[in-house]
Protein backbone atom coordinates (compact mmCIF):
# COMPACT_ATOMS: atom_id res chain seq x y z
CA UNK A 1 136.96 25.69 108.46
CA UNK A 2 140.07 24.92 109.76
CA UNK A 3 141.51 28.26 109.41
CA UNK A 4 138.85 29.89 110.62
CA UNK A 5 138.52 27.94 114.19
CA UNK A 6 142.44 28.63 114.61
CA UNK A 7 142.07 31.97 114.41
CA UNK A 8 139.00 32.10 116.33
CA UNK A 9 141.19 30.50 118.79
CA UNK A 10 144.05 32.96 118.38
CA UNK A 11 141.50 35.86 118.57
CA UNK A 12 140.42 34.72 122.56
CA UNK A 13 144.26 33.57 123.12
CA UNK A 14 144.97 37.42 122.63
CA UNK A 15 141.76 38.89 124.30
CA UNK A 16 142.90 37.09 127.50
CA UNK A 17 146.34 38.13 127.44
CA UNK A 18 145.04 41.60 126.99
CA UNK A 19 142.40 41.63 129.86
CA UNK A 20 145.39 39.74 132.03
CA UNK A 21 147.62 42.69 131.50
CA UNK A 22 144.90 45.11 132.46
CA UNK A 23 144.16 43.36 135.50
CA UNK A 24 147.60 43.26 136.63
CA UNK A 25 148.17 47.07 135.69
CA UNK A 26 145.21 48.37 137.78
CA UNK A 27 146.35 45.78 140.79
CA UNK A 28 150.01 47.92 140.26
CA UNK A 29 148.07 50.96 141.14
CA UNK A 30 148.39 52.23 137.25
CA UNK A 31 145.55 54.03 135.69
CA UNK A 32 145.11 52.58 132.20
CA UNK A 33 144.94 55.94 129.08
CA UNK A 34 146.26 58.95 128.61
CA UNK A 35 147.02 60.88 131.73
CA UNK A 36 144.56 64.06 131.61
CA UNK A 37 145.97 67.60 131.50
CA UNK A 38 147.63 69.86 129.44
CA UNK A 39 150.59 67.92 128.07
CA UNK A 40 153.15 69.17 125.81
CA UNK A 41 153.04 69.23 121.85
CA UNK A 42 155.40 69.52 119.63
CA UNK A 43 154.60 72.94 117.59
CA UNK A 44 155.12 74.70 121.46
CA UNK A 45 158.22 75.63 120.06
CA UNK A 46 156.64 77.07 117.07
CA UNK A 47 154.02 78.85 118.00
CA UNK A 48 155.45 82.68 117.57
CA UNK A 49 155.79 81.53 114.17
CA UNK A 50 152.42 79.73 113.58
CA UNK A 51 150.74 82.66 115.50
CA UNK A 52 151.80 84.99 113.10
CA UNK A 53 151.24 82.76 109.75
CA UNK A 54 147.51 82.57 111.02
CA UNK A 55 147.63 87.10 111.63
CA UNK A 56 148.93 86.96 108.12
CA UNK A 57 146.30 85.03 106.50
CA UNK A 58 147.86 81.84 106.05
CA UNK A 59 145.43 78.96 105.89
CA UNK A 60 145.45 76.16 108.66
CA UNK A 61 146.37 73.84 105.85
CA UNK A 62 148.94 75.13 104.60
CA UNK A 63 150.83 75.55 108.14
CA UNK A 64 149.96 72.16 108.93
CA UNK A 65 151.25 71.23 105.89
CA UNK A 66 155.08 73.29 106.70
CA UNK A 67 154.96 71.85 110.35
CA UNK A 68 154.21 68.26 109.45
CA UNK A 69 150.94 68.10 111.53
CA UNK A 70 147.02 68.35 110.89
CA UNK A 71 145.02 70.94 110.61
CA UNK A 72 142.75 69.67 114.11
CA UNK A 73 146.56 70.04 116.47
CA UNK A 74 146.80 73.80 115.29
CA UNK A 75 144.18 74.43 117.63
CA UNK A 76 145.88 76.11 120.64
CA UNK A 77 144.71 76.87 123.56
């Protein structure tokens, strides 16, 4: 029981540290998340060659699987 009320404790210790830092992030002007927009990825460099695997008939697994990536991050826009 013990246990259980110190980390019940613990638990609202670190949800008010977290809301804290929120507050004081969106009173610094800073939107909280990801910014929106196209951002950069790292198979831009690759995509001649990925591009031409998928022509080819190569399956989205497999060139995830060569590029170190998932299958869902092969889909270019």
């Amino acid at each position: 029981m013990a246990i259980a009320m110190a980390a019940e404790i613990e638990r609202d210790l670190i949800s008010q540290r977290t809301k804290e830092a929120l507050a004081a992030k969106k009173r610094a002007g800073v939107k909280p998340g990801r910014p929106k927009g196209v951002g950069k990825s790292k198979l831009d460099e690759h995509r001649p060659e990925i591009e031409a695997l998928l022509a080819h008939g190569s399956t989205q697994k497999y060139i995830a699987n060569r590029f170190g990536t998932t299958e869902a991050n092969l889909r270019m826009k």
